[in-house]
C-alpha atoms as a PDB file:
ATOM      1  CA  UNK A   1      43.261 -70.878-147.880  1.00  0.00           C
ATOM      2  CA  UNK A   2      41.399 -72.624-144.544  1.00  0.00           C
ATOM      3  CA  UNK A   3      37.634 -72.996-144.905  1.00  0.00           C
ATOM      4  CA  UNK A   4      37.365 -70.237-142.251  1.00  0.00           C
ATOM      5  CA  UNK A   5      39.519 -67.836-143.799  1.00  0.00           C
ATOM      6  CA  UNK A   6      37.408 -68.563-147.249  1.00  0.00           C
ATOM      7  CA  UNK A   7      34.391 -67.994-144.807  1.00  0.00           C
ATOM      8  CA  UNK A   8      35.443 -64.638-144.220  1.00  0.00           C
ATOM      9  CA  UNK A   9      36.317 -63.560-147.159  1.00  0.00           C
ATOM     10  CA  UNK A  10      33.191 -64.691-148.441  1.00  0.00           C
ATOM     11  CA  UNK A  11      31.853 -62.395-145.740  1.00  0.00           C
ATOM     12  CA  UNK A  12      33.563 -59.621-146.310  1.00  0.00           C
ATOM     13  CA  UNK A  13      32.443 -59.680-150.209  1.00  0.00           C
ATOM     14  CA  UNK A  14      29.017 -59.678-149.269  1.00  0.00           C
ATOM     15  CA  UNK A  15      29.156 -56.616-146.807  1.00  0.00           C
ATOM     16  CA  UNK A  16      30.625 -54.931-149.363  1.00  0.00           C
ATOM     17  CA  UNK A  17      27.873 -56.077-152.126  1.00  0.00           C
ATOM     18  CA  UNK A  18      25.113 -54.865-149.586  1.00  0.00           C
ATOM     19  CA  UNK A  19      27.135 -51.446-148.924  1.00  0.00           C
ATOM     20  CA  UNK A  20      27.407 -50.427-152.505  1.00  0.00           C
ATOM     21  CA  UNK A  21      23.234 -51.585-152.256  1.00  0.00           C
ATOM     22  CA  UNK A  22      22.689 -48.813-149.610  1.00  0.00           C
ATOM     23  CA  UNK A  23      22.463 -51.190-146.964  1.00  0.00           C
ATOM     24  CA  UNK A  24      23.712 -50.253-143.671  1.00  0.00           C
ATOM     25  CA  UNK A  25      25.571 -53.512-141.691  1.00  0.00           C
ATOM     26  CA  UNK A  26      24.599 -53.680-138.282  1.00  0.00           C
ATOM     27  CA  UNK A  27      26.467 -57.079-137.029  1.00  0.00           C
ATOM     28  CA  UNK A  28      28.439 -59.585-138.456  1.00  0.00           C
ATOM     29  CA  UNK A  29      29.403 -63.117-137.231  1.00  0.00           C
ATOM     30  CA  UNK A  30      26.750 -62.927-134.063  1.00  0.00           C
ATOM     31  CA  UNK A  31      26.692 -65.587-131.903  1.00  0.00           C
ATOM     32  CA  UNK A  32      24.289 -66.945-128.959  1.00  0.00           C
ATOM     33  CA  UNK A  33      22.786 -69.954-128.104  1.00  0.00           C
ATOM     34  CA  UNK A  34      20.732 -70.813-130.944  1.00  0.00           C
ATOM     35  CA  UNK A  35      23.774 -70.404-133.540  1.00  0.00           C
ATOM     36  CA  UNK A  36      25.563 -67.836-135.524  1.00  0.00           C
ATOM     37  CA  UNK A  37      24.261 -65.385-137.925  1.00  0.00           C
ATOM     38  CA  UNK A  38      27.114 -64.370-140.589  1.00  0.00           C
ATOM     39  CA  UNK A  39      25.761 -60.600-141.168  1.00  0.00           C
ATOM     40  CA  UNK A  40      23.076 -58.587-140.559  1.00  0.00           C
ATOM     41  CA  UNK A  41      22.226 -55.692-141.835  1.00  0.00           C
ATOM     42  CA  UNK A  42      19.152 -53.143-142.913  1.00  0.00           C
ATOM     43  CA  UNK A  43      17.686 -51.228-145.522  1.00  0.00           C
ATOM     44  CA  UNK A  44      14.931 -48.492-143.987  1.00  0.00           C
ATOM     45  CA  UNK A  45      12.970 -50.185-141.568  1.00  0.00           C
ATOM     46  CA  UNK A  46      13.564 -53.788-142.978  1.00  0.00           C
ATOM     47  CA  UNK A  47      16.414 -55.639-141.094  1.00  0.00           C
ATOM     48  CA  UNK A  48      17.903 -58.571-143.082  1.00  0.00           C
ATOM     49  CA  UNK A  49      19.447 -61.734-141.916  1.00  0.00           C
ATOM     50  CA  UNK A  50      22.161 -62.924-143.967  1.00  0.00           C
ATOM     51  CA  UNK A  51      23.486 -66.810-144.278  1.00  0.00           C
ATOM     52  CA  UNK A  52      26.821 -66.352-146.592  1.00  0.00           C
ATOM     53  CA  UNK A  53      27.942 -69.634-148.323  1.00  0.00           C
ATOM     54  CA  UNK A  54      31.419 -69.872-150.141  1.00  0.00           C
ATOM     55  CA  UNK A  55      32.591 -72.033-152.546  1.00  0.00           C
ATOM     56  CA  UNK A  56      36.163 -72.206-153.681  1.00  0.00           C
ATOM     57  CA  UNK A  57      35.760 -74.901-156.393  1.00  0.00           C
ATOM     58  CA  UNK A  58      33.416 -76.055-158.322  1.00  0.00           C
ATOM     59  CA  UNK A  59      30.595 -78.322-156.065  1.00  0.00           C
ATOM     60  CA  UNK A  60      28.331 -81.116-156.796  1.00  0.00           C
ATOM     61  CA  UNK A  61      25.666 -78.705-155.024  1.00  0.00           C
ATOM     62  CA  UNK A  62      24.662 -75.203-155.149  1.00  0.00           C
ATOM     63  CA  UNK A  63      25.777 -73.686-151.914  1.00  0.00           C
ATOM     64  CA  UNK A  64      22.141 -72.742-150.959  1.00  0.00           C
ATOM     65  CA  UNK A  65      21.554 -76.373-151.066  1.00  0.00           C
ATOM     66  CA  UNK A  66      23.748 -76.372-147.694  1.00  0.00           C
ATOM     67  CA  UNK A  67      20.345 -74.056-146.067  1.00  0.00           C
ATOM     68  CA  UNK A  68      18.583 -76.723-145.279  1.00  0.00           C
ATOM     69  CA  UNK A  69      15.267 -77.218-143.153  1.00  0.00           C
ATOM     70  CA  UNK A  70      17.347 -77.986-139.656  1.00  0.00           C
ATOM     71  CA  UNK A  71      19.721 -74.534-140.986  1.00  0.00           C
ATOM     72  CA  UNK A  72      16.598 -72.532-141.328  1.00  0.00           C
ATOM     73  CA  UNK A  73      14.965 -73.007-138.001  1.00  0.00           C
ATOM     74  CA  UNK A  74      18.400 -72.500-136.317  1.00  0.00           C
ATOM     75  CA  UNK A  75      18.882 -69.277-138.168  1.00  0.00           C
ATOM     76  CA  UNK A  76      15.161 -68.160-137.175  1.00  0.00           C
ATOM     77  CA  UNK A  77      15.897 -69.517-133.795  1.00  0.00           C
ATOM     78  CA  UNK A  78      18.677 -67.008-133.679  1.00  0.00           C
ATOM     79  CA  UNK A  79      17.106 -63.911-135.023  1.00  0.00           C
ATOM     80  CA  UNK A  80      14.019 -63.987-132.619  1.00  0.00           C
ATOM     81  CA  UNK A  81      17.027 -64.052-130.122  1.00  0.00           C
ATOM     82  CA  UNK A  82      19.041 -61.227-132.006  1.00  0.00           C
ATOM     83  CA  UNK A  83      15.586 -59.322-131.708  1.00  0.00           C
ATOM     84  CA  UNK A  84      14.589 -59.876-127.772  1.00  0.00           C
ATOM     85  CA  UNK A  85      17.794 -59.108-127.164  1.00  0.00           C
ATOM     86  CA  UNK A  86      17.814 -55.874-128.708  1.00  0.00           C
ATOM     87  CA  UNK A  87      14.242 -54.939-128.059  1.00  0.00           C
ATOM     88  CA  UNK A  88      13.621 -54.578-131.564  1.00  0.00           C
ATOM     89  CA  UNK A  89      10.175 -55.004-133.416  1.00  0.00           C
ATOM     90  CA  UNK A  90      10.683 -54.665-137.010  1.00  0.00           C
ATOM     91  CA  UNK A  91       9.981 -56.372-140.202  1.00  0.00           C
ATOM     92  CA  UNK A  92      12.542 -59.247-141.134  1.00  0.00           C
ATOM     93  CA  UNK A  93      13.664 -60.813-144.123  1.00  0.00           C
ATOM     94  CA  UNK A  94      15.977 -63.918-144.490  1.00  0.00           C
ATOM     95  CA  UNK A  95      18.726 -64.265-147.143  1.00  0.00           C
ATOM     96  CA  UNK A  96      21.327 -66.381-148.681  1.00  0.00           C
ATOM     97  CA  UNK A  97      24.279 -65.090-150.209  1.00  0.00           C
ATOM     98  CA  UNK A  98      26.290 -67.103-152.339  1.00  0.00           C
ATOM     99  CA  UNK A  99      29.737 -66.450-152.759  1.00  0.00           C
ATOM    100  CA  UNK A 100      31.955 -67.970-155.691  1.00  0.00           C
ATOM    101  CA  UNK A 101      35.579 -67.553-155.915  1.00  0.00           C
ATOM    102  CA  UNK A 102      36.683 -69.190-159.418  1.00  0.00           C
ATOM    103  CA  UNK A 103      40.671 -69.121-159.763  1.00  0.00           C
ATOM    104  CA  UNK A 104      41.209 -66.411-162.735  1.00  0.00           C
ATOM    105  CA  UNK A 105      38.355 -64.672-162.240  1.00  0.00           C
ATOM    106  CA  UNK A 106      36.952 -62.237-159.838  1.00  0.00           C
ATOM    107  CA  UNK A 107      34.933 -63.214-157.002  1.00  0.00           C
ATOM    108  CA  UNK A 108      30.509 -63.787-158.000  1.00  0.00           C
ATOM    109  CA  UNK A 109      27.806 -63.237-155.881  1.00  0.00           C
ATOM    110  CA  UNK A 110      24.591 -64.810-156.222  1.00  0.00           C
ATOM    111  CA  UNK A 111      22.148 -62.956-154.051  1.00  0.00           C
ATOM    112  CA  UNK A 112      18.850 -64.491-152.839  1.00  0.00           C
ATOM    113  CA  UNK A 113      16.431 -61.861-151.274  1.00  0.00           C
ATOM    114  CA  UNK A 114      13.367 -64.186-148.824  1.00  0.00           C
ATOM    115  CA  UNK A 115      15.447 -67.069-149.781  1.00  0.00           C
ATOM    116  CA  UNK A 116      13.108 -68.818-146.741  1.00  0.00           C
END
């Protein structure tokens, strides 16, 4: 499997994950300017901005690790955008979702609510 299709599976996990959580997904894979934003989705008036990381094999770092500073402000970069462009003025939260898929076992999530 490609590192995009592992992507999107990892992707596709996670909606799920949030689903069965009562969250309602609102966008997935959005792109402008600023970047790409894997999934976003919300839970009552919260909206939550979702950074999915795979991992297919066993790393030398945790996937979160990948989130770094220069990550961050391009993710926050485009939410704001994600926002204006929908007019929206709600509370936001931003979150990593880690995604490990360990050959004879089932998939793992790792879940980081505010993760920045």
């Amino acid at each position: 499997m490609g590192t995009r299709e592992t992507g999107n599976l990892g992707e596709s996990l996670v909606a799920d994950y949030l689903r069965r959580r009562r969250y309602t997904l609102v966008g997935s894979q959005y792109r402008c300017r600023f970047g790409e934003i894997d999934l976003i989705a919300r839970k009552g008036e919260l909206l939550c901005f979702v950074e999915v990381k795979t991992r297919s094999s066993a790393a030398v770092a945790l996937p979160r690790e990948a989130v770094d500073r220069r990550k961050q402000e391009r993710l926050r970069s485009a939410a704001g955008f994600y926002l204006a462009e929908k007019g929206l003025d709600c509370p936001v939260r931003f979150d990593v979702a880690e995604v490990y898929l360990t050959a004879g076992a089932g998939p793992r999530i790792e879940y980081l609510e505010n993760a920045f």
